[in-house]
PDB file of N, CA and C in Angstrom:
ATOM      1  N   UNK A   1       9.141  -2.561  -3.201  1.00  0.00           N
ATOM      2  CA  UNK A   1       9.677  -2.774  -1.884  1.00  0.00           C
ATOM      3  C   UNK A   1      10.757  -1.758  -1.568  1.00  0.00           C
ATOM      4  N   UNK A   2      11.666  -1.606  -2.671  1.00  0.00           N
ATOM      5  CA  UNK A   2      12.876  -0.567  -2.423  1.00  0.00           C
ATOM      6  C   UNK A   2      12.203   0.657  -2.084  1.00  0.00           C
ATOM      7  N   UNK A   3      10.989   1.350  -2.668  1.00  0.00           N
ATOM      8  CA  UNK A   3       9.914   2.555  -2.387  1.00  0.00           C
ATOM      9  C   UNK A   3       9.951   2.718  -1.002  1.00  0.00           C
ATOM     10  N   UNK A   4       9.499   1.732  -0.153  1.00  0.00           N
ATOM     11  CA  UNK A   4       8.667   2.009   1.302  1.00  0.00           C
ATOM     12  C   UNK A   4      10.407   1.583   1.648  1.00  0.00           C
ATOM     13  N   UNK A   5      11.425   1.264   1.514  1.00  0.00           N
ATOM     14  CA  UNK A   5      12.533   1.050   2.636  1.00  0.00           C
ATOM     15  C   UNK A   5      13.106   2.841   2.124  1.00  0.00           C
ATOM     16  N   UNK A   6      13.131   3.051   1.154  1.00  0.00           N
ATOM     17  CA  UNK A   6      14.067   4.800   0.994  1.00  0.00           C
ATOM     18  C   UNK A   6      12.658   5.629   1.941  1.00  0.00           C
ATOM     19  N   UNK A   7      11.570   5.448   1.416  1.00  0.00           N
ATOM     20  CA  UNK A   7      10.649   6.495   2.311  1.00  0.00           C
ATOM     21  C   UNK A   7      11.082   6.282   4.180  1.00  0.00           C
ATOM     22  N   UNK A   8      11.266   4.872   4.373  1.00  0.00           N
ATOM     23  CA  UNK A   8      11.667   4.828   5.890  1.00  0.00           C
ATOM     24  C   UNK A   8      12.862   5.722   6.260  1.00  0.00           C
ATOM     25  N   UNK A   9      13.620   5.529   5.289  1.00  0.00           N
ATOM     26  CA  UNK A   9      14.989   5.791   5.414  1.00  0.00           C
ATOM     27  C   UNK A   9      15.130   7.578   6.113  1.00  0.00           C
ATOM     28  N   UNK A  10      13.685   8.788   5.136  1.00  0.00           N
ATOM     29  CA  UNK A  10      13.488   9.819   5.635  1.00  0.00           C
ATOM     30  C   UNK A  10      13.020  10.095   6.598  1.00  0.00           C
ATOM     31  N   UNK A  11      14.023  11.424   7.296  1.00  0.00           N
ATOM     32  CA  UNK A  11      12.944  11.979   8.450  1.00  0.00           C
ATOM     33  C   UNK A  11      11.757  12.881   8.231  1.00  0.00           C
ATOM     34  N   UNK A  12      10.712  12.280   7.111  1.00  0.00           N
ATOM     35  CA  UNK A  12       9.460  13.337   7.284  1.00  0.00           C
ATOM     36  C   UNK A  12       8.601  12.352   8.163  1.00  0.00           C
ATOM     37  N   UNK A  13       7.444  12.898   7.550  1.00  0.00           N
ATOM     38  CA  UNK A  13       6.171  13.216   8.874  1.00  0.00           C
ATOM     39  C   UNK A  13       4.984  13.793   8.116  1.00  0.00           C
ATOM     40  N   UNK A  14       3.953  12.870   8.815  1.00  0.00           N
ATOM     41  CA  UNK A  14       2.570  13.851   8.303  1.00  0.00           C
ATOM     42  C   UNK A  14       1.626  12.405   7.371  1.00  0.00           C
ATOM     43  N   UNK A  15       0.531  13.151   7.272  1.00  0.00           N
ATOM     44  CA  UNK A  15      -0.476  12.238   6.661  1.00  0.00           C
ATOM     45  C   UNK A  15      -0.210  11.798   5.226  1.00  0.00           C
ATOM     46  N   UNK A  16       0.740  13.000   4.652  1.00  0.00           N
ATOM     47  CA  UNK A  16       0.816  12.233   3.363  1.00  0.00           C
ATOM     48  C   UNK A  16       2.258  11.482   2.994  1.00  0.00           C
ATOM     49  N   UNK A  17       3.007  11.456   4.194  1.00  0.00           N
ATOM     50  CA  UNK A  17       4.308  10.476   3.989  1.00  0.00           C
ATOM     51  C   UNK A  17       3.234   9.266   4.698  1.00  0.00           C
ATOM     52  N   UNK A  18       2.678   9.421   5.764  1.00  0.00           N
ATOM     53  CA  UNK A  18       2.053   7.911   5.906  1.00  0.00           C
ATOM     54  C   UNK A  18       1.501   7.455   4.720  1.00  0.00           C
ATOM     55  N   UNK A  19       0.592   8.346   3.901  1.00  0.00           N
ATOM     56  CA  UNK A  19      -0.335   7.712   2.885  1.00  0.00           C
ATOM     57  C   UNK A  19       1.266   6.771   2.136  1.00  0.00           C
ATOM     58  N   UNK A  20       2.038   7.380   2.041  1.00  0.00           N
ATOM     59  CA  UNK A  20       2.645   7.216   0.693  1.00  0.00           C
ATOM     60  C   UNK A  20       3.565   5.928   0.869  1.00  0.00           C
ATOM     61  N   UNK A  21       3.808   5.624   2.253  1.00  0.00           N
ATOM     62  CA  UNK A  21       3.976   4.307   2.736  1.00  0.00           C
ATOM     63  C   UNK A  21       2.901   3.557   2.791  1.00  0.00           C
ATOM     64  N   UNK A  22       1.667   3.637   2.852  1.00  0.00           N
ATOM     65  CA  UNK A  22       0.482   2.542   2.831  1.00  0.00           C
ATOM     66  C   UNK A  22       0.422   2.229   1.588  1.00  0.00           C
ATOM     67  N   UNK A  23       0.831   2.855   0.985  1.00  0.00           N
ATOM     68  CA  UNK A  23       0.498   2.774  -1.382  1.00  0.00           C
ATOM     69  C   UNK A  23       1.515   1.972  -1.127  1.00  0.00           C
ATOM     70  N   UNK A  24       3.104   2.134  -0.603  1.00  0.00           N
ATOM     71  CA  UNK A  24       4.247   1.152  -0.733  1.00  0.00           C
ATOM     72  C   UNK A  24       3.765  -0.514  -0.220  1.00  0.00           C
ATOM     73  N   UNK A  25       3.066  -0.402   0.699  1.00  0.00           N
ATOM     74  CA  UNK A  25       2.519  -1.950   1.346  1.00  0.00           C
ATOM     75  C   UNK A  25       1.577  -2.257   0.484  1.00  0.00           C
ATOM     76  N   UNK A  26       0.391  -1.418  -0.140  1.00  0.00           N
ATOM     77  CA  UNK A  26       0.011  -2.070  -1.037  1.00  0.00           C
ATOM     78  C   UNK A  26       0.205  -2.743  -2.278  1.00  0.00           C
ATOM     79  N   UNK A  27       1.719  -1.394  -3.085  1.00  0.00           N
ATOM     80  CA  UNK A  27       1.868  -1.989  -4.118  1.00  0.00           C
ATOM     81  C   UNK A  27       2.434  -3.807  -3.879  1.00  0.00           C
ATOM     82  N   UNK A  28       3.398  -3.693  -2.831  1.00  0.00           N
ATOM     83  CA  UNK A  28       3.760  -4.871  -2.389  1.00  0.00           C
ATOM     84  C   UNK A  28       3.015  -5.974  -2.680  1.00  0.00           C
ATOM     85  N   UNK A  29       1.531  -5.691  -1.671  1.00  0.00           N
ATOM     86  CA  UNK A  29       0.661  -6.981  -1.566  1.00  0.00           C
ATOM     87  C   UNK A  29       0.403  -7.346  -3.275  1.00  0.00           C
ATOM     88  N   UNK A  30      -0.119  -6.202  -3.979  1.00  0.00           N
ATOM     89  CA  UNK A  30      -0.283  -6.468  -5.245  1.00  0.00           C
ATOM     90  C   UNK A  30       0.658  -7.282  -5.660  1.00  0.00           C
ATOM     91  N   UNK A  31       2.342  -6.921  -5.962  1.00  0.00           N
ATOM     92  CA  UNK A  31       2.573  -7.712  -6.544  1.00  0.00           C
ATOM     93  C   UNK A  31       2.990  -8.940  -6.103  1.00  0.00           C
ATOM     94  N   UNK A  32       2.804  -9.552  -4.569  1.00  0.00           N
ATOM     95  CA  UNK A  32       3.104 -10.570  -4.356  1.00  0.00           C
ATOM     96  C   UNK A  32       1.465 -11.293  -4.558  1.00  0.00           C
ATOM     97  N   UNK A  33       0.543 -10.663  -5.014  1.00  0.00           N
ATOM     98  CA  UNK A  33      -0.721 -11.350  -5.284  1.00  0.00           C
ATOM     99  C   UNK A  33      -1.057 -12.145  -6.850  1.00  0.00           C
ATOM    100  N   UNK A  34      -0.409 -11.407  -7.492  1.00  0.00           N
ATOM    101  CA  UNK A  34       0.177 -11.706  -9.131  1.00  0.00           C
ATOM    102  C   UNK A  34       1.075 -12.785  -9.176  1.00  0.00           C
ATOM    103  N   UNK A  35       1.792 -12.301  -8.129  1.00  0.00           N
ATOM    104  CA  UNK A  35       2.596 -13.868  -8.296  1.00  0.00           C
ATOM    105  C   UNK A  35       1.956 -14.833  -7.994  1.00  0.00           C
ATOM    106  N   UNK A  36       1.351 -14.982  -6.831  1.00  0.00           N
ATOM    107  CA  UNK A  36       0.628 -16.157  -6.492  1.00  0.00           C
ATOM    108  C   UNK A  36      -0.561 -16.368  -7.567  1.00  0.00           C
ATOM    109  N   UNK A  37      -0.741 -15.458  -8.667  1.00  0.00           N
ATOM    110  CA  UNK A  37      -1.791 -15.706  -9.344  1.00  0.00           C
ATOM    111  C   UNK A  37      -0.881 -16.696 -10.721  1.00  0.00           C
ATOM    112  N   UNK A  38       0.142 -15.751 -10.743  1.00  0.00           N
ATOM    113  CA  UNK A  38       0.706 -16.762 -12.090  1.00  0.00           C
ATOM    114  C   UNK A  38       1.562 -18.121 -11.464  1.00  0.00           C
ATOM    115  N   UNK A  39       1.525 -18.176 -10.502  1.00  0.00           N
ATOM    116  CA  UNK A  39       1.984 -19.424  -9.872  1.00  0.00           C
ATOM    117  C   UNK A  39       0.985 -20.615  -9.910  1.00  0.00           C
ATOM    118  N   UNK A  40      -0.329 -20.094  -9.791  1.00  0.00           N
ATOM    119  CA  UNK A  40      -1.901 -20.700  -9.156  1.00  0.00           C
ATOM    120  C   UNK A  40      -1.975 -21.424 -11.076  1.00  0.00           C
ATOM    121  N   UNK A  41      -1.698 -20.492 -11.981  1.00  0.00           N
ATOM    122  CA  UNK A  41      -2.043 -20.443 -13.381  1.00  0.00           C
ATOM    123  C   UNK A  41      -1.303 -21.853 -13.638  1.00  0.00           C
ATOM    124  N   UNK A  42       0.416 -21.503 -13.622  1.00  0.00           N
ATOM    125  CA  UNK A  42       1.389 -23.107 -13.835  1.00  0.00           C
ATOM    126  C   UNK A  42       0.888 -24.180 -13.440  1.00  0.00           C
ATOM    127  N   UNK A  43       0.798 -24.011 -12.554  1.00  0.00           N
ATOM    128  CA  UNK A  43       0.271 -25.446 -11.489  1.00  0.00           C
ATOM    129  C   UNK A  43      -0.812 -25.819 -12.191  1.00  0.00           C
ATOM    130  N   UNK A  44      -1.708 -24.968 -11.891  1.00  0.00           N
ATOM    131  CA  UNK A  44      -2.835 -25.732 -12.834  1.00  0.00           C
ATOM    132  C   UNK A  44      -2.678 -26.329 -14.293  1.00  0.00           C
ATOM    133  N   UNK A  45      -1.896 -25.142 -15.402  1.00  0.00           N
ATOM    134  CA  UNK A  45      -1.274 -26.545 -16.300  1.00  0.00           C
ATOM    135  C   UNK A  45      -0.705 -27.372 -16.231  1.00  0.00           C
ATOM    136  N   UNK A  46      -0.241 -27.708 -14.940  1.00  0.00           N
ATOM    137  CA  UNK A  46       0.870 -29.186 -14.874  1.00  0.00           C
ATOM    138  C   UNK A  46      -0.019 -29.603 -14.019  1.00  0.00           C
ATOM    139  N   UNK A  47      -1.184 -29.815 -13.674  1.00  0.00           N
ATOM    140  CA  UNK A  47      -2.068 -30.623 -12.939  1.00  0.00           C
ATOM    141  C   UNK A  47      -1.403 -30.844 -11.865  1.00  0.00           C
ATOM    142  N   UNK A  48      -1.276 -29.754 -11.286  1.00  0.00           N
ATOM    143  CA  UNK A  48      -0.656 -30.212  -9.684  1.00  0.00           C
ATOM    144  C   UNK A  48      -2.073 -29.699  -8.424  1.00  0.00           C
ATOM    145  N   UNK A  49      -2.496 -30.097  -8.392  1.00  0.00           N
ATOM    146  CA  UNK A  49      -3.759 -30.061  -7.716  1.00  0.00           C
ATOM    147  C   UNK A  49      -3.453 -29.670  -5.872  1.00  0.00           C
ATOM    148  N   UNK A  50      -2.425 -30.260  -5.476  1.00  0.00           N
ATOM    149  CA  UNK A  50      -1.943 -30.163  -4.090  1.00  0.00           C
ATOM    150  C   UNK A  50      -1.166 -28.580  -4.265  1.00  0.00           C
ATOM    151  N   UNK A  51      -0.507 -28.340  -4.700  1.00  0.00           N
ATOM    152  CA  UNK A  51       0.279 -27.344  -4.948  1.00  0.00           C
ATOM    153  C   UNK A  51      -1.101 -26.159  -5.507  1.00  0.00           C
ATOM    154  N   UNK A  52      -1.098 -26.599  -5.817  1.00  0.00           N
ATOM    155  CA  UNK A  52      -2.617 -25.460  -5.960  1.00  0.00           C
ATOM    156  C   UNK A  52      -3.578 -24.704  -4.733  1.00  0.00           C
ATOM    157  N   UNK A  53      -3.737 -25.663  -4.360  1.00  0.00           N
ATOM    158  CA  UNK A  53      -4.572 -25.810  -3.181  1.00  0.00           C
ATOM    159  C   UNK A  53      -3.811 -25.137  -2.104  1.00  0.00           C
ATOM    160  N   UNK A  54      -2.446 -25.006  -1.576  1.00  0.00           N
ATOM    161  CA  UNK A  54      -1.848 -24.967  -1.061  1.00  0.00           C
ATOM    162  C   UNK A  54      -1.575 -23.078  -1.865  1.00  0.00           C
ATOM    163  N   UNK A  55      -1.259 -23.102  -2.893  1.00  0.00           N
ATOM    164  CA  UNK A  55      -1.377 -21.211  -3.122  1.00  0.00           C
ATOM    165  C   UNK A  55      -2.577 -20.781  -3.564  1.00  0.00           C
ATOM    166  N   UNK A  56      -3.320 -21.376  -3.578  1.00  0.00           N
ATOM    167  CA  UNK A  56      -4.431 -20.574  -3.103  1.00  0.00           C
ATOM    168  C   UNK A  56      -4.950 -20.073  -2.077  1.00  0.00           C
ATOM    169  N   UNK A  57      -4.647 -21.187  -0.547  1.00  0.00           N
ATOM    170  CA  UNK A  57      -3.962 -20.703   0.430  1.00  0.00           C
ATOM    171  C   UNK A  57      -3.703 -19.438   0.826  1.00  0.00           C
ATOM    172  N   UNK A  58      -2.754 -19.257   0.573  1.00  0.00           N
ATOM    173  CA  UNK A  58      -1.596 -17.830   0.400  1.00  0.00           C
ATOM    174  C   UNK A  58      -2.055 -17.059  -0.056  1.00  0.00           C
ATOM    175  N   UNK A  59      -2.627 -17.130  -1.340  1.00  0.00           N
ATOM    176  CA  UNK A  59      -3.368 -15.993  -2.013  1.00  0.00           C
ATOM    177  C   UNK A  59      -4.437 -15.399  -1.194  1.00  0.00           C
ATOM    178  N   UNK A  60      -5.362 -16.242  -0.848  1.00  0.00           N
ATOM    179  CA  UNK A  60      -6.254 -15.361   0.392  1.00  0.00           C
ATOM    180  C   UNK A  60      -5.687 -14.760   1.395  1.00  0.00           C
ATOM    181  N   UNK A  61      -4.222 -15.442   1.982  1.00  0.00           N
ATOM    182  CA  UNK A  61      -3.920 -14.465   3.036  1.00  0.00           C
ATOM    183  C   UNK A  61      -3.451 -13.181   2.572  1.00  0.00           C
ATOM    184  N   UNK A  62      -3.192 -13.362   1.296  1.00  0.00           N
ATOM    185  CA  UNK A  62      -2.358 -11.821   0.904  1.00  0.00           C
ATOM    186  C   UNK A  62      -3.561 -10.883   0.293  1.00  0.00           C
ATOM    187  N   UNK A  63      -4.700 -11.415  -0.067  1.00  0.00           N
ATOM    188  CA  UNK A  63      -5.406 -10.420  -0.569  1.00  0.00           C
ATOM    189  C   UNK A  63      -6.308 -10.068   0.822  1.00  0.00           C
ATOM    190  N   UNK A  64      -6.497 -10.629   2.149  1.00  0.00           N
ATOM    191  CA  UNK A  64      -6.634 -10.299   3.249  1.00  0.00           C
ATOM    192  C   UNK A  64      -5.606  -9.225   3.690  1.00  0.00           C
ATOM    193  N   UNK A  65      -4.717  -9.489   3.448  1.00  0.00           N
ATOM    194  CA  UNK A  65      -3.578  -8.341   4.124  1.00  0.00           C
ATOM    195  C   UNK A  65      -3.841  -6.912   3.408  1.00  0.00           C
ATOM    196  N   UNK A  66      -4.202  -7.047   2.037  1.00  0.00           N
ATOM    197  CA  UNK A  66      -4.360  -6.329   1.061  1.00  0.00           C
ATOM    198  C   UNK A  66      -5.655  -5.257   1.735  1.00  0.00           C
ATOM    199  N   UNK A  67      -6.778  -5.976   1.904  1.00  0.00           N
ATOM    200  CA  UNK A  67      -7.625  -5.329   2.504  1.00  0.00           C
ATOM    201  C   UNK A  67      -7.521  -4.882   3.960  1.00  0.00           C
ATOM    202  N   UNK A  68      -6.858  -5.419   4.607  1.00  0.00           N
ATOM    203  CA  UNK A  68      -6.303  -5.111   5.799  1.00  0.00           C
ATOM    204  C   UNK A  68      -5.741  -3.495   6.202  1.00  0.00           C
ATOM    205  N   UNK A  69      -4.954  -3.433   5.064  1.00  0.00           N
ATOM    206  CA  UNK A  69      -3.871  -2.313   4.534  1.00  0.00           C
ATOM    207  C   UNK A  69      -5.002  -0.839   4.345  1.00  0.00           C
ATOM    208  N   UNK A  70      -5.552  -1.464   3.104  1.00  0.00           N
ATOM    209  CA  UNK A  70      -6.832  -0.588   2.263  1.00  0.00           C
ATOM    210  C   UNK A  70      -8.107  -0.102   3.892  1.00  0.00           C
ATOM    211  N   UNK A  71      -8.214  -0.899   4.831  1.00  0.00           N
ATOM    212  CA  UNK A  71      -9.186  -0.853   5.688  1.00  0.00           C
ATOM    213  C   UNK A  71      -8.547   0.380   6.591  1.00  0.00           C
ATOM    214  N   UNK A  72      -6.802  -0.150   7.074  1.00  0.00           N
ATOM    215  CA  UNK A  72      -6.387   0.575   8.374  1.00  0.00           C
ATOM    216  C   UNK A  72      -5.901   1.982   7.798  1.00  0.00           C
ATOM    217  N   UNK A  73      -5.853   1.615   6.092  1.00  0.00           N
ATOM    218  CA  UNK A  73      -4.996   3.107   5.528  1.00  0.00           C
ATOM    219  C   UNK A  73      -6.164   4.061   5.058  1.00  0.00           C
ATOM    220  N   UNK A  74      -7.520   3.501   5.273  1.00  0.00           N
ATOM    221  CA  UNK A  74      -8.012   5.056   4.673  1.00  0.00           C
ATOM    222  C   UNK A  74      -8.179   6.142   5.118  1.00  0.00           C
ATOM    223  N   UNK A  75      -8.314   6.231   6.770  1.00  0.00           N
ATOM    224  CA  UNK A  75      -8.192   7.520   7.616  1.00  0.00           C
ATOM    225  C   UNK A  75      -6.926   8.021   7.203  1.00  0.00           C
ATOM    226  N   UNK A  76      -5.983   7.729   7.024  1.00  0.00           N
ATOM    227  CA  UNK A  76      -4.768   8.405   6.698  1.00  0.00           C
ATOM    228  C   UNK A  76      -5.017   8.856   5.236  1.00  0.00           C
ATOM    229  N   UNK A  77      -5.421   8.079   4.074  1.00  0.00           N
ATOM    230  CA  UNK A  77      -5.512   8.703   2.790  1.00  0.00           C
ATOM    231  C   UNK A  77      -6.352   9.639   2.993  1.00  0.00           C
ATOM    232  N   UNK A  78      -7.155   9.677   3.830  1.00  0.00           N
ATOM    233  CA  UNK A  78      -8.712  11.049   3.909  1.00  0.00           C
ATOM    234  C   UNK A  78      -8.089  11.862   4.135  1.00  0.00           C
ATOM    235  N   UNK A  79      -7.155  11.977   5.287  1.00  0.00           N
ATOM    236  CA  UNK A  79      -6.102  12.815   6.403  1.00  0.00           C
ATOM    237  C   UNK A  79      -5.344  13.567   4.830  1.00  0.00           C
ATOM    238  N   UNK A  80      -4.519  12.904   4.404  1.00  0.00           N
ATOM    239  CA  UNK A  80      -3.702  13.337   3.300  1.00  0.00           C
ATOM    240  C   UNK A  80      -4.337  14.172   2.446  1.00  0.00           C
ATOM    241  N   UNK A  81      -5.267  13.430   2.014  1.00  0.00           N
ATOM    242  CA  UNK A  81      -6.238  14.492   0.880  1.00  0.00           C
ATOM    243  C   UNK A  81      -6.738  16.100   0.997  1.00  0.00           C
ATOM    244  N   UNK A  82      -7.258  15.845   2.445  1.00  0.00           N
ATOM    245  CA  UNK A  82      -7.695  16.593   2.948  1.00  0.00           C
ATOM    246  C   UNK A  82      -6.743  18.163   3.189  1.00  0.00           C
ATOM    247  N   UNK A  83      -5.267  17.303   3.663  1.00  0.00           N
ATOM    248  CA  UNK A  83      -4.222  18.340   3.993  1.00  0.00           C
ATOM    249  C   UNK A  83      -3.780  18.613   2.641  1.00  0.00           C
ATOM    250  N   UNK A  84      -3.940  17.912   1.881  1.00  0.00           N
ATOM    251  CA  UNK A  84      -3.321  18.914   0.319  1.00  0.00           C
ATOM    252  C   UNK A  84      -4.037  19.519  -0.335  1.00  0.00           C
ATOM    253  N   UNK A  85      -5.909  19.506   0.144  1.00  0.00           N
ATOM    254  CA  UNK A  85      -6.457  20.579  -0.585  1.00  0.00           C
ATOM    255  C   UNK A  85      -5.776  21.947  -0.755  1.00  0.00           C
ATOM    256  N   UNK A  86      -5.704  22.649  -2.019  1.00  0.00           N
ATOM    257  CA  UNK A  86      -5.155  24.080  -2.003  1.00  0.00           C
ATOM    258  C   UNK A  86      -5.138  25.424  -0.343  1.00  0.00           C
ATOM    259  N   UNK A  87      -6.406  24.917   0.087  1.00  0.00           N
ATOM    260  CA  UNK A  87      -6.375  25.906   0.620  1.00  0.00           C
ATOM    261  C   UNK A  87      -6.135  25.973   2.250  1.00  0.00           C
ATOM    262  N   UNK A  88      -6.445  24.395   2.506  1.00  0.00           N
ATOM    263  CA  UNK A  88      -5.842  23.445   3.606  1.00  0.00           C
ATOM    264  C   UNK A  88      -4.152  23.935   3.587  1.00  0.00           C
ATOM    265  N   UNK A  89      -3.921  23.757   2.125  1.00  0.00           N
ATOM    266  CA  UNK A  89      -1.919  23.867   2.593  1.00  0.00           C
ATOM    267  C   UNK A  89      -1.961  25.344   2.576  1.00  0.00           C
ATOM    268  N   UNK A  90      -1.763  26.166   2.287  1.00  0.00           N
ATOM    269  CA  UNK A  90      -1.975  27.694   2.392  1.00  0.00           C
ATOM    270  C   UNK A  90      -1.902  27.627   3.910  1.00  0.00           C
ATOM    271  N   UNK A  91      -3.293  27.468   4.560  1.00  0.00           N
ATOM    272  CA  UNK A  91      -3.252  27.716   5.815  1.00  0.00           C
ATOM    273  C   UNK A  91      -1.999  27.050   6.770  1.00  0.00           C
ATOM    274  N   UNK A  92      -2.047  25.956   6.123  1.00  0.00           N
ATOM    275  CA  UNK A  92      -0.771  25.431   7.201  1.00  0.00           C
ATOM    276  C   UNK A  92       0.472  25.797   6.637  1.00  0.00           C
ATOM    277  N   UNK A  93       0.845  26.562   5.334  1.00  0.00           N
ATOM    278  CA  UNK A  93       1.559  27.367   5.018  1.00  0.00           C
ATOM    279  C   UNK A  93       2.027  28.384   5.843  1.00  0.00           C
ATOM    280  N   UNK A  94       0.927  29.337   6.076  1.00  0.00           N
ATOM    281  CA  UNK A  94       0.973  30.497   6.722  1.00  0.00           C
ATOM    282  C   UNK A  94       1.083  29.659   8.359  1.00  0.00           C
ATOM    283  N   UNK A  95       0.560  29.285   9.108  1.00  0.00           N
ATOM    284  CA  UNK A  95       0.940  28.900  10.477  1.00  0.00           C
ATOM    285  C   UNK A  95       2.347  28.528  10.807  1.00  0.00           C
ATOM    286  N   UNK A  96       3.380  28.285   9.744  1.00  0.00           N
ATOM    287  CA  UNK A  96       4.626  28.056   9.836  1.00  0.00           C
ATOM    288  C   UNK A  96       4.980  28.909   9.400  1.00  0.00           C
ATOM    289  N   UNK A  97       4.696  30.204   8.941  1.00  0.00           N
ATOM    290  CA  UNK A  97       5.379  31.437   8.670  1.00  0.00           C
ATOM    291  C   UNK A  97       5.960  31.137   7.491  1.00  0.00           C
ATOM    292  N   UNK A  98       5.242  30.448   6.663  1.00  0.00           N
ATOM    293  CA  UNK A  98       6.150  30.115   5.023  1.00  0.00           C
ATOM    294  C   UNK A  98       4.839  31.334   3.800  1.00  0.00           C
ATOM    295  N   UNK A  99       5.538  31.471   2.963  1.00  0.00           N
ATOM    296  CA  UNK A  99       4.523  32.051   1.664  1.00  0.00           C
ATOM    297  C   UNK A  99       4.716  30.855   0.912  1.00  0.00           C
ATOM    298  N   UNK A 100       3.364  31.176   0.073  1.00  0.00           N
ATOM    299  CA  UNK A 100       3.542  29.925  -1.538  1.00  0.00           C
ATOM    300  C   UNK A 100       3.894  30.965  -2.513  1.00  0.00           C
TER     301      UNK A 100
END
């Protein structure tokens, strides 16, 4: 979580600071999905059946969000990839008047 609030915090730009905030929302979902998994795990040894039911719940909404994320972020990961091929950055190297 601290990842995606310092990346906000910068003024960049571009497909691969977006990518690198969509990895931050994902790692997120991940680990709030683990939790709900070792939460789902307790409960079930203490036979709490309501409480179960109830994060399991949750767990679908977060592994929905998860895919949500993975669905709206892959044009941007393509975007990213794409712009860091070697020869992709070169060119947009040279259009800003920079050398590598």
């Amino acid at each position: 979580m601290e990842r995606g609030k310092d990346a906000l915090e910068k003024k960049e730009e571009g497909a691969s600071f977006d990518a690198g905030l969509i990895g931050a929302a994902l790692r997120t979902e991940h680990y709030e999905i683990a939790d709900y998994e070792d939460c789902i795990s307790i409960a079930t040894a203490l036979g709490m059946s309501k409480v179960i039911k109830l994060l399991h719940s949750n767990l679908k909404e977060e592994l929905a969000t998860a895919k949500k994320f993975t669905v709206a972020g892959t044009p941007t990961m393509k975007q990213s990839a794409e712009a860091d091929r070697p020869e992709k950055r070169n060119t947009w190297l040279k259009s800003k008047g920079m050398r590598r």
